[in-house]
C-alpha atoms as a PDB file:
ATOM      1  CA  UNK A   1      29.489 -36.887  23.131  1.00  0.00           C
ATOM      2  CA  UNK A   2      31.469 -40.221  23.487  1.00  0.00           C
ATOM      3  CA  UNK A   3      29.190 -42.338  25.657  1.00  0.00           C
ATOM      4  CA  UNK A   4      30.870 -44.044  28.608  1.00  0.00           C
ATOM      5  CA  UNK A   5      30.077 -47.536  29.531  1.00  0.00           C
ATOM      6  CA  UNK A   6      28.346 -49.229  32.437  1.00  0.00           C
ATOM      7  CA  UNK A   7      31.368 -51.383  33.036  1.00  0.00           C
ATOM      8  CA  UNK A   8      33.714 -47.421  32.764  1.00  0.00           C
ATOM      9  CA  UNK A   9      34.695 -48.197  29.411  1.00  0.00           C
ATOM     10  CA  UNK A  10      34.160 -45.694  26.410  1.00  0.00           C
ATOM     11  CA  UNK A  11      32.793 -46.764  23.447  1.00  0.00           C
ATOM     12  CA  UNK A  12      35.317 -47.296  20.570  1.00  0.00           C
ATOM     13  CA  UNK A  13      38.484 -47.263  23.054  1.00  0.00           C
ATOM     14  CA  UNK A  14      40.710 -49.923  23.791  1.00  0.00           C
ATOM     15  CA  UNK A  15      39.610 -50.772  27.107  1.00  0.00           C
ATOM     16  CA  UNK A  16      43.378 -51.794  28.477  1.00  0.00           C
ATOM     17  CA  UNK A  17      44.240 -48.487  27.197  1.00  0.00           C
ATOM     18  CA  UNK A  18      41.137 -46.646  29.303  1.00  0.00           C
ATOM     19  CA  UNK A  19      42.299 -48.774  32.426  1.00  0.00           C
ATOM     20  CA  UNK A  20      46.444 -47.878  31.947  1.00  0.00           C
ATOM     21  CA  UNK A  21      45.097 -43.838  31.791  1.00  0.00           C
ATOM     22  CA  UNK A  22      42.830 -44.107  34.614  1.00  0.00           C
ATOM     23  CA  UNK A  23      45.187 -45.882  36.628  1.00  0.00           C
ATOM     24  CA  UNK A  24      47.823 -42.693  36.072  1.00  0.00           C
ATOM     25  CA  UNK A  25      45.582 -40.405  36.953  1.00  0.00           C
ATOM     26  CA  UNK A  26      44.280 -42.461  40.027  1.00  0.00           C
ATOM     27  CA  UNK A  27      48.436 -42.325  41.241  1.00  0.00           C
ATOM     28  CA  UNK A  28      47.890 -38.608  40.640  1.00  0.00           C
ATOM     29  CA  UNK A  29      45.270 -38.425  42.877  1.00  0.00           C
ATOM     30  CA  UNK A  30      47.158 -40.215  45.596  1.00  0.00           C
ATOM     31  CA  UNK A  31      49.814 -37.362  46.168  1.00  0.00           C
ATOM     32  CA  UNK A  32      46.568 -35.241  47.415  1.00  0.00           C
ATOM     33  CA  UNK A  33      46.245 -33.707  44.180  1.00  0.00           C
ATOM     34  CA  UNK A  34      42.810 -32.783  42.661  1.00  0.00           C
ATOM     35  CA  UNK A  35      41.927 -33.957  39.021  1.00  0.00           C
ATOM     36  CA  UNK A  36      39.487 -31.192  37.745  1.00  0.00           C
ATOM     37  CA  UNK A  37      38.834 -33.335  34.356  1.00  0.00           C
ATOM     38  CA  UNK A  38      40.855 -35.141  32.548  1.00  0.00           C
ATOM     39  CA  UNK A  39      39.902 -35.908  29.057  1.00  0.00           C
ATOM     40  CA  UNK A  40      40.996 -37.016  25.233  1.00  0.00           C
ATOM     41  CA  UNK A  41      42.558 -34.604  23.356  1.00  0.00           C
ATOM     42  CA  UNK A  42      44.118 -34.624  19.418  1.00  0.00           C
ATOM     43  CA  UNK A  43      42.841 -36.381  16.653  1.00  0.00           C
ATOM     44  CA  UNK A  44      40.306 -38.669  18.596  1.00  0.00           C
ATOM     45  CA  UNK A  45      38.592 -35.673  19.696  1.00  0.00           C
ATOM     46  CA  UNK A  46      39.303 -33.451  16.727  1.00  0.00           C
ATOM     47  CA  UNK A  47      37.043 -35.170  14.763  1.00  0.00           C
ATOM     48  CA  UNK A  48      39.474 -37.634  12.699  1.00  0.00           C
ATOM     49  CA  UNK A  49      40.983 -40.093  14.108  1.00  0.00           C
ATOM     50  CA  UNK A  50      43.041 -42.594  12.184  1.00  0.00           C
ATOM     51  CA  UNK A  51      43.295 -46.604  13.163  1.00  0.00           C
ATOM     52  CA  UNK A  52      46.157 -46.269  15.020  1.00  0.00           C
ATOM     53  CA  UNK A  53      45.991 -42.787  16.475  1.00  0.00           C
ATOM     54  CA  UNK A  54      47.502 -42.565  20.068  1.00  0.00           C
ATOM     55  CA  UNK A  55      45.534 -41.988  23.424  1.00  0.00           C
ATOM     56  CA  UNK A  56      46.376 -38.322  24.253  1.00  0.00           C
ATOM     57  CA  UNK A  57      44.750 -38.179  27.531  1.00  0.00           C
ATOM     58  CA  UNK A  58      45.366 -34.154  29.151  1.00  0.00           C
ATOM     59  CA  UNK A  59      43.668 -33.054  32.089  1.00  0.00           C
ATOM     60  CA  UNK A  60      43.516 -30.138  34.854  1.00  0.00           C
ATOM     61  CA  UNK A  61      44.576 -30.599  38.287  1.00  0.00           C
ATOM     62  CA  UNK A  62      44.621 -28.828  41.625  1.00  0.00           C
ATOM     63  CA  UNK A  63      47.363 -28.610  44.049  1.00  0.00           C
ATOM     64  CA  UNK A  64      46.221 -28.756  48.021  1.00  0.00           C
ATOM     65  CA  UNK A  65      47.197 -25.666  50.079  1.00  0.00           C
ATOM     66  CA  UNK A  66      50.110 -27.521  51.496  1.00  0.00           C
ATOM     67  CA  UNK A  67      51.774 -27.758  48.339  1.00  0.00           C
ATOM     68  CA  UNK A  68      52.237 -24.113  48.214  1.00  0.00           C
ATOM     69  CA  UNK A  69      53.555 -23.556  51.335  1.00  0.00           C
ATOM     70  CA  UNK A  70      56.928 -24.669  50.312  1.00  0.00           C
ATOM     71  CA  UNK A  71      60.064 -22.368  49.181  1.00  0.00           C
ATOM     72  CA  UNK A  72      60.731 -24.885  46.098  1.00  0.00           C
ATOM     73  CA  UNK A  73      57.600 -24.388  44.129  1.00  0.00           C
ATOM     74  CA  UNK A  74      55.987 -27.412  42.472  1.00  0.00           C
ATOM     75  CA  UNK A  75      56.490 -28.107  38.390  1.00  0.00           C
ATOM     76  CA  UNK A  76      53.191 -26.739  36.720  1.00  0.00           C
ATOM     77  CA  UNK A  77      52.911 -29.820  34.890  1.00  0.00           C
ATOM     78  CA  UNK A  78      52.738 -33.692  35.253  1.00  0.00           C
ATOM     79  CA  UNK A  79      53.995 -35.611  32.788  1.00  0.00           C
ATOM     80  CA  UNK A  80      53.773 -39.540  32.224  1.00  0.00           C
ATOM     81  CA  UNK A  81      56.455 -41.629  29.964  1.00  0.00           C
ATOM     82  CA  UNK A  82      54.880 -42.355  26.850  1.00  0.00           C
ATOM     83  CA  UNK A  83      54.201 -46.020  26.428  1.00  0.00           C
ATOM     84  CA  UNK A  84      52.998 -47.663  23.550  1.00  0.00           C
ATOM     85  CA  UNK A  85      50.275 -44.998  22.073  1.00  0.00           C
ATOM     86  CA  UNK A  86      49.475 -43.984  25.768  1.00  0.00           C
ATOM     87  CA  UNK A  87      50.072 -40.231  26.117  1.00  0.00           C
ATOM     88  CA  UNK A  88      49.178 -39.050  29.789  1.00  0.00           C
ATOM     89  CA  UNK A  89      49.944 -35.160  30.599  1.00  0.00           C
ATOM     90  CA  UNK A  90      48.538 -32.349  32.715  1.00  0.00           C
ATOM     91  CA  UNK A  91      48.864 -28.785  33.421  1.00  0.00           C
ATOM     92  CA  UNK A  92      48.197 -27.062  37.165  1.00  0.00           C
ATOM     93  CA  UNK A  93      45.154 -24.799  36.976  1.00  0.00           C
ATOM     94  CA  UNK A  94      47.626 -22.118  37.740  1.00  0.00           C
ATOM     95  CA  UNK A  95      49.439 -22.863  34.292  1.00  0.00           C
ATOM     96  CA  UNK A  96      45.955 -23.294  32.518  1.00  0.00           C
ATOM     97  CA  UNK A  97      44.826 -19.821  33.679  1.00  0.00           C
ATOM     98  CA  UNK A  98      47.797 -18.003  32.682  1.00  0.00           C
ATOM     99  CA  UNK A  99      47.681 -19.407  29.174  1.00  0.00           C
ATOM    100  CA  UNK A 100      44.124 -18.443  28.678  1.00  0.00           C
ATOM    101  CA  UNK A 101      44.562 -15.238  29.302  1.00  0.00           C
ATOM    102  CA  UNK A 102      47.514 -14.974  26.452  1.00  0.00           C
ATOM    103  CA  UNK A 103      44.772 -16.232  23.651  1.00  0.00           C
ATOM    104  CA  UNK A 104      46.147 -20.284  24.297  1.00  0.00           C
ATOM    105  CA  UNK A 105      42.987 -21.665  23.396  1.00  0.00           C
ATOM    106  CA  UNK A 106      44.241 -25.406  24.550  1.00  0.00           C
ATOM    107  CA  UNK A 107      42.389 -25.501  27.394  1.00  0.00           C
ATOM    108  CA  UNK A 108      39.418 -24.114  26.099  1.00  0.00           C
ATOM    109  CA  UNK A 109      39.089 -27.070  23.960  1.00  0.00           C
ATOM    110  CA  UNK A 110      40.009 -29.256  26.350  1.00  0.00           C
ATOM    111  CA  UNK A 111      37.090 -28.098  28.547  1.00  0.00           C
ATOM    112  CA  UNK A 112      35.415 -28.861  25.030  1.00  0.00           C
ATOM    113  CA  UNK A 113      36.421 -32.383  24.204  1.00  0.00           C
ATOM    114  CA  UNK A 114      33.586 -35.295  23.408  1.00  0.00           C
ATOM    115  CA  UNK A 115      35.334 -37.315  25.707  1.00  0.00           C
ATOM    116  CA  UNK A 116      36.208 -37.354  29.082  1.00  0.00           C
ATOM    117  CA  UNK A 117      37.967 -40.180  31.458  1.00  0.00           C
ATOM    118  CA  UNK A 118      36.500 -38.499  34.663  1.00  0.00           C
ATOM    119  CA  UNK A 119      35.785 -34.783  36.035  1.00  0.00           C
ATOM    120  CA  UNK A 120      35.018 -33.518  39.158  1.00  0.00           C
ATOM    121  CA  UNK A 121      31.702 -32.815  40.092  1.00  0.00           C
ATOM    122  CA  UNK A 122      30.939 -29.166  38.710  1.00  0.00           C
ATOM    123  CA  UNK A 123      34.565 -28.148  37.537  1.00  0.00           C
ATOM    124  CA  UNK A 124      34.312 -28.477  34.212  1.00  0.00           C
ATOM    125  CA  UNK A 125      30.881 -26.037  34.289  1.00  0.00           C
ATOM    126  CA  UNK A 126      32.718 -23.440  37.058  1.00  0.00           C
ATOM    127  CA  UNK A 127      35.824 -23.120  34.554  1.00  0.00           C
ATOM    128  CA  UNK A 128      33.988 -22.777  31.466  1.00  0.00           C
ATOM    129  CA  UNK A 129      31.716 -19.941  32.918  1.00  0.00           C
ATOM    130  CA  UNK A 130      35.197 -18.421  34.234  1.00  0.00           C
ATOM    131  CA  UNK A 131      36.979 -18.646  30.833  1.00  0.00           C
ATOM    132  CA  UNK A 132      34.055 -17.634  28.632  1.00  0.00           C
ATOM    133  CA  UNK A 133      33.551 -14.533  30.789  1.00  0.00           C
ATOM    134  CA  UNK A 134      37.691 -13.598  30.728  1.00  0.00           C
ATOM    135  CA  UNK A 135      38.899 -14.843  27.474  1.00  0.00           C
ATOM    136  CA  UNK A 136      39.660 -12.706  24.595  1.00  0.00           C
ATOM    137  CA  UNK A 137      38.310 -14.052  21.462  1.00  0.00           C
ATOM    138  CA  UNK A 138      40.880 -12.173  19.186  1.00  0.00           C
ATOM    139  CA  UNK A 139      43.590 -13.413  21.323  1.00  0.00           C
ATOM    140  CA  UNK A 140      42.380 -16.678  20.632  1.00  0.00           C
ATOM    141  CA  UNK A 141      42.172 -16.088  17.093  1.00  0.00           C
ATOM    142  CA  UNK A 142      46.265 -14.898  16.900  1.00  0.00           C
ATOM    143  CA  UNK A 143      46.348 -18.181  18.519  1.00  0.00           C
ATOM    144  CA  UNK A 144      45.012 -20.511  15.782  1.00  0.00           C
ATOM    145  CA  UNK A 145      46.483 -18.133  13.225  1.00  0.00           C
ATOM    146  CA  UNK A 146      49.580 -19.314  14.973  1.00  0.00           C
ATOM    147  CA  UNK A 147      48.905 -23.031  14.445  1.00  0.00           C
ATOM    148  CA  UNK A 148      47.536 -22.198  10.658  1.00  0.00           C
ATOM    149  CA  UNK A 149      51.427 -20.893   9.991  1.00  0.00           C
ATOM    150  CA  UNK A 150      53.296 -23.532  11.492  1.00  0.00           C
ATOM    151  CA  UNK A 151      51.339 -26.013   9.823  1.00  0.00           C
ATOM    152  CA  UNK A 152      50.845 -25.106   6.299  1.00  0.00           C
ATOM    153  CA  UNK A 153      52.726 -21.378   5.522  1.00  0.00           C
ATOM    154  CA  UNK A 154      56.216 -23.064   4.974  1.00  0.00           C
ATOM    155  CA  UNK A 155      55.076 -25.828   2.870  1.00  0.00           C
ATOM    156  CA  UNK A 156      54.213 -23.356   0.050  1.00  0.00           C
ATOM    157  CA  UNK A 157      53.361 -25.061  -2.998  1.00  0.00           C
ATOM    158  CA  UNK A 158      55.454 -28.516  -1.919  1.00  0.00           C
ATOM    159  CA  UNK A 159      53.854 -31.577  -1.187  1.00  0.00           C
ATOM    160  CA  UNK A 160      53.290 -31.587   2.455  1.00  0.00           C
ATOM    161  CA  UNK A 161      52.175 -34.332   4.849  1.00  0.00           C
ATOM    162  CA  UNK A 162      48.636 -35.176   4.206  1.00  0.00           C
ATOM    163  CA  UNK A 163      48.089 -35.215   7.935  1.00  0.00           C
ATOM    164  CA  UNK A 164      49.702 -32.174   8.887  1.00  0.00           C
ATOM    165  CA  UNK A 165      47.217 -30.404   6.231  1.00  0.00           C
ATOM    166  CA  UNK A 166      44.588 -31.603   8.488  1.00  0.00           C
ATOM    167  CA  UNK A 167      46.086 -30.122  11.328  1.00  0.00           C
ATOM    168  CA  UNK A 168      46.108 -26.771   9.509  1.00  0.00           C
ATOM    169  CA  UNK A 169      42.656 -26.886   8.307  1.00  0.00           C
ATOM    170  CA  UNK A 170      41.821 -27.213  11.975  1.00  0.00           C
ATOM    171  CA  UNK A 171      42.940 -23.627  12.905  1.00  0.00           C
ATOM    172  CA  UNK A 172      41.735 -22.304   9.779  1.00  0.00           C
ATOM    173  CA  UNK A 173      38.001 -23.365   9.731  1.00  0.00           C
ATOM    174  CA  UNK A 174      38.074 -22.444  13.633  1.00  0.00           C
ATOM    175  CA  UNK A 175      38.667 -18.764  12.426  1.00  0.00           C
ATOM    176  CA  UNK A 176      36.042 -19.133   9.597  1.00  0.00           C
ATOM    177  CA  UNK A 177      33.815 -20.013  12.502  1.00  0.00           C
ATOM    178  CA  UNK A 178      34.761 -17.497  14.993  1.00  0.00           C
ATOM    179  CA  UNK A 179      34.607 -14.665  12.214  1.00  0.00           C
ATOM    180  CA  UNK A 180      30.924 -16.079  11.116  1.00  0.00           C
ATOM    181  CA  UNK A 181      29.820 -14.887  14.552  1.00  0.00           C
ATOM    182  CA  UNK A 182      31.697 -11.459  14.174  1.00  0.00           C
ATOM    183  CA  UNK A 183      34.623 -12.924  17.184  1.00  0.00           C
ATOM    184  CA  UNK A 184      32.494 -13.218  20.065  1.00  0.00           C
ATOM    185  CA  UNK A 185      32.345 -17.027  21.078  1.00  0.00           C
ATOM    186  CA  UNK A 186      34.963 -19.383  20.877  1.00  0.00           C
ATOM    187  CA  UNK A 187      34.335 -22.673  18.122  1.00  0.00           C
ATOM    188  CA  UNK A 188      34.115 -26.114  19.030  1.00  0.00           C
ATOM    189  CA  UNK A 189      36.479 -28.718  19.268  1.00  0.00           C
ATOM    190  CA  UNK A 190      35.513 -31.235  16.924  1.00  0.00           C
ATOM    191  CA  UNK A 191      36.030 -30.065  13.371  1.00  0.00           C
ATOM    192  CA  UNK A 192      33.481 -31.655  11.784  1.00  0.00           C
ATOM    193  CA  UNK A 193      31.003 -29.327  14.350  1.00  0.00           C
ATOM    194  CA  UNK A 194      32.739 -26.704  12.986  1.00  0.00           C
ATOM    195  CA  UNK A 195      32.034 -27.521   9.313  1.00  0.00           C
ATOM    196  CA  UNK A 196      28.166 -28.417  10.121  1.00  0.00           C
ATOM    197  CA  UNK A 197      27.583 -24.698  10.960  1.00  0.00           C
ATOM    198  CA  UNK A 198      29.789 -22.642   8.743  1.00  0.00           C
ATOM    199  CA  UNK A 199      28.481 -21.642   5.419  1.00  0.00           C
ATOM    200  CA  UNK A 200      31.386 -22.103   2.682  1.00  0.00           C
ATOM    201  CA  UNK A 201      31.614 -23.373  -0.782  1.00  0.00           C
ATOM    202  CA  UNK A 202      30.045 -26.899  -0.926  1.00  0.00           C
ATOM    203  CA  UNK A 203      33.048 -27.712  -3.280  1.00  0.00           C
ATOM    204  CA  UNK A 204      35.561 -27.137  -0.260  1.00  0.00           C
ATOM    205  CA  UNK A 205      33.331 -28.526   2.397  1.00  0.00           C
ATOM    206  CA  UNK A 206      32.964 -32.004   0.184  1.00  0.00           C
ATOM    207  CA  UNK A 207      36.881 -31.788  -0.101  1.00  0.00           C
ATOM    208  CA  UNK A 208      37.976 -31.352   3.600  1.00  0.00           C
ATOM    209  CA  UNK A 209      35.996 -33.984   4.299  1.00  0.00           C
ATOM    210  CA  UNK A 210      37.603 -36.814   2.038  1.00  0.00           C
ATOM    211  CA  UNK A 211      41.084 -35.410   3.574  1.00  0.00           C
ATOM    212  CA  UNK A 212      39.013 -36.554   6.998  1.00  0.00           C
ATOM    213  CA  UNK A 213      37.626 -39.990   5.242  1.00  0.00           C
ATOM    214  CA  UNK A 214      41.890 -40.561   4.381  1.00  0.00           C
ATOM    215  CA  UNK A 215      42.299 -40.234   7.694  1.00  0.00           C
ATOM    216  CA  UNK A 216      39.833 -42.677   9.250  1.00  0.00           C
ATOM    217  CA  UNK A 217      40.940 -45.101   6.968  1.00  0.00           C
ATOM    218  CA  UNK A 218      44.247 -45.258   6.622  1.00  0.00           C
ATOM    219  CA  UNK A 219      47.487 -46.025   9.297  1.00  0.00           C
ATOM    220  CA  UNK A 220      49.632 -43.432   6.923  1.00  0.00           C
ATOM    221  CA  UNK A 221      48.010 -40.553   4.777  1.00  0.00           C
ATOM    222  CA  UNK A 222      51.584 -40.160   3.099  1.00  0.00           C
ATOM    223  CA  UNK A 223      52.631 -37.215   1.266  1.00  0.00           C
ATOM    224  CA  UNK A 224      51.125 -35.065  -1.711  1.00  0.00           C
ATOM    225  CA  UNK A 225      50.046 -31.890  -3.046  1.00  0.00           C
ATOM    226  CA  UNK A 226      47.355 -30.364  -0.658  1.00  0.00           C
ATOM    227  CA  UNK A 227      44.136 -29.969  -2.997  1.00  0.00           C
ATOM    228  CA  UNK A 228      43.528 -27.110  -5.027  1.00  0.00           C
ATOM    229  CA  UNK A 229      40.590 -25.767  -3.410  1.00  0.00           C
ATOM    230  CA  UNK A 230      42.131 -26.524   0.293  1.00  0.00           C
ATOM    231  CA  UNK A 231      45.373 -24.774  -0.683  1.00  0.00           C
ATOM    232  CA  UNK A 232      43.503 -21.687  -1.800  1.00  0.00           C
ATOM    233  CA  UNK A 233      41.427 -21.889   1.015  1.00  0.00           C
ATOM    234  CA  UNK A 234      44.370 -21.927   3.515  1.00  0.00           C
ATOM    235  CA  UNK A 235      46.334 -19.775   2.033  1.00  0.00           C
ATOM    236  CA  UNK A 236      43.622 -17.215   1.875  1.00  0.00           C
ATOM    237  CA  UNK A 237      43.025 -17.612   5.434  1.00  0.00           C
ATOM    238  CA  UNK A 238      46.345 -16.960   6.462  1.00  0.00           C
ATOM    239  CA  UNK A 239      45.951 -13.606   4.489  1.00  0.00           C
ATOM    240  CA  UNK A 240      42.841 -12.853   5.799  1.00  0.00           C
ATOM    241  CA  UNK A 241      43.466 -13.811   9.432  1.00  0.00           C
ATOM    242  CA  UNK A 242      46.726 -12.028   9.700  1.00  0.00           C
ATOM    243  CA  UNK A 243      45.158  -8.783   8.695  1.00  0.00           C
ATOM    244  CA  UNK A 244      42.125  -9.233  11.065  1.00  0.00           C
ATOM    245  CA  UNK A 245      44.955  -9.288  13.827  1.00  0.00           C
ATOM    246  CA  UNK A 246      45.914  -5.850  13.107  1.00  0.00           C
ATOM    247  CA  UNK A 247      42.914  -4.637  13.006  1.00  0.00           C
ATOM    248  CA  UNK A 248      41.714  -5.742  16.717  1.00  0.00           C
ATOM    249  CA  UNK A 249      42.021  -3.276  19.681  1.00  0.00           C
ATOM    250  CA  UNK A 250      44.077  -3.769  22.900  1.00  0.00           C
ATOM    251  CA  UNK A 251      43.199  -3.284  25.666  1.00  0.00           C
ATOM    252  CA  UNK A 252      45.333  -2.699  29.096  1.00  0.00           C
ATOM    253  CA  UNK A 253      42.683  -2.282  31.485  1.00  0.00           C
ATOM    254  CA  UNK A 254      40.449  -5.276  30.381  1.00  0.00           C
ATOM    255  CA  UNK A 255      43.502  -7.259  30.764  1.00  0.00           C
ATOM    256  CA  UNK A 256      44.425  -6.369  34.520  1.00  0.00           C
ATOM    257  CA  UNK A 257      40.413  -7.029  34.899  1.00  0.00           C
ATOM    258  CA  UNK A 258      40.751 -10.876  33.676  1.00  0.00           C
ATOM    259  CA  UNK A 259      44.496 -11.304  35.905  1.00  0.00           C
ATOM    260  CA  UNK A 260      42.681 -10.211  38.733  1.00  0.00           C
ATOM    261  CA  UNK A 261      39.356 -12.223  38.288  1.00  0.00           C
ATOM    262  CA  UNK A 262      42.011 -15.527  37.383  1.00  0.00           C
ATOM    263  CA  UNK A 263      43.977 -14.698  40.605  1.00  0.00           C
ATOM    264  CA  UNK A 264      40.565 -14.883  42.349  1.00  0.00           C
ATOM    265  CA  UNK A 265      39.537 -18.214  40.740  1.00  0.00           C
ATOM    266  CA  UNK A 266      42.747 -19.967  41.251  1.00  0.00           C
ATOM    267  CA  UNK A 267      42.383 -19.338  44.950  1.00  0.00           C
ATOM    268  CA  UNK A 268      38.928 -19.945  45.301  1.00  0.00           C
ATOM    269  CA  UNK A 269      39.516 -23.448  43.597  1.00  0.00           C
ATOM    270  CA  UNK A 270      42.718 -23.447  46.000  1.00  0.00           C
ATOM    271  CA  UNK A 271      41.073 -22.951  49.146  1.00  0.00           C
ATOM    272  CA  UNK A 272      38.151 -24.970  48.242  1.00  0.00           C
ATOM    273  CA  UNK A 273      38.882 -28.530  49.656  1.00  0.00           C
ATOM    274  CA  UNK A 274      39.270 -27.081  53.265  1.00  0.00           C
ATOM    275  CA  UNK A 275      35.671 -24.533  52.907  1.00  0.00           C
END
């Protein structure tokens, strides 16, 4: 965990850059809008972060009953202009909820995430019990499969953006974690977690994490031909994990259970200002 400051500052983080975030979210909170958590997402929280990596501050919020009384319903998301390296963005619960249950693991890692600008008192705790009870593990896994193709599958055996390759290994060591623990909890954020507790060659773990050192250090990773063992390794994954999606059941029933339990959270979270 990122520790937080006595002064609200977070350790590492440009502290005009925590104040600009926390201002945004504090004119979110004006409109009567609840902030569930809002915290850093992408490569700060992913585990590799380079020297000029953006702020990509997400969060949850919580529209007050009024707000749905309306016949023009209310955007699901909030969205800031991005200034500088300032990203600000949020998603309704409503929005959140209905992505979970498709696989999206976003929010899942968001609930995840090191590092956290603020958080309601017992949110983050009630929607991680909710989602780890609901969500599908091999829905999430279509889902990283998902980000493993866009990233790497149409690169081939062409150079490729050094930093994009990260952004595929991300998926695919995800998957080598969930599949570890035969798909029934969902892996960590932070990829380096991930690589502490998954056994694979030491040869690929020592190269993954020089492509992670690159990153650290440098403002531009540049372009080049992903490393041997890392392009087998993906491109195996993308084998394996496609197949392992056939192979996983569906179910009808246990997906009308989790719309109706997510209908029932949504309200309860809803209704819970005026209780």
């Amino acid at each position: 965990m990122i520790s937080v400051n006595t002064d609200g500052g977070i350790d590492g983080f440009d502290p005009e850059a925590v104040t600009e975030i926390r201002s945004r979210l504090a004119s979110v909170r004006e409109q009567g809008i609840r902030i569930g958590f809002a915290i850093e997402s992408g490569s700060r929280a992913w585990g590799f972060p380079s020297p000029d990596s953006d702020y990509d501050c997400r969060f949850v919020y919580i529209r007050p009953v009024e707000h749905h009384l309306t016949l023009v319903s209310a955007r699901d998301v909030i969205e800031f202009p991005i200034i500088g390296d300032i990203d600000t963005g949020g998603w309704d619960l409503r929005k959140a909820l209905r992505l979970a249950l498709k696989g999206n693991a976003v929010v899942v890692e968001w609930l995840k995430s090191p590092i956290a600008y603020e958080e309601e008192a017992g949110f983050r705790s009630r929607l991680g019990a909710f989602l780890d009870h609901v969500m599908m593990p091999e829905k999430v896994a279509a889902h990283y499969v998902g980000l493993m193709r866009r990233h790497f599958q149409s690169h081939g055996e062409d150079v490729i953006k050094l930093k994009t390759l990260l952004y595929a290994l991300r998926p695919a060591i995800a998957l080598e974690w969930m599949r570890q623990r035969s798909y029934r909890v969902l892996p960590p954020m932070n990829i380096l977690e991930c690589l502490e507790t998954i056994s694979i060659a030491p040869e690929l773990r020592a190269a993954i994490l020089d492509l992670v050192h690159v990153k650290k250090q440098t403002r531009e990773m540049g372009v080049g031909l992903p490393p041997a063992l890392v392009q087998v390794f993906l491109q195996g994954a993308l084998e394996r994990y496609s197949e392992t999606l056939r192979e996983f059941d569906r179910d009808p029933d246990r997906d009308e259970r989790a719309h109706h339990l997510a209908d029932k959270f949504y309200v309860q979270e809803v209704l819970q200002r005026d209780s």
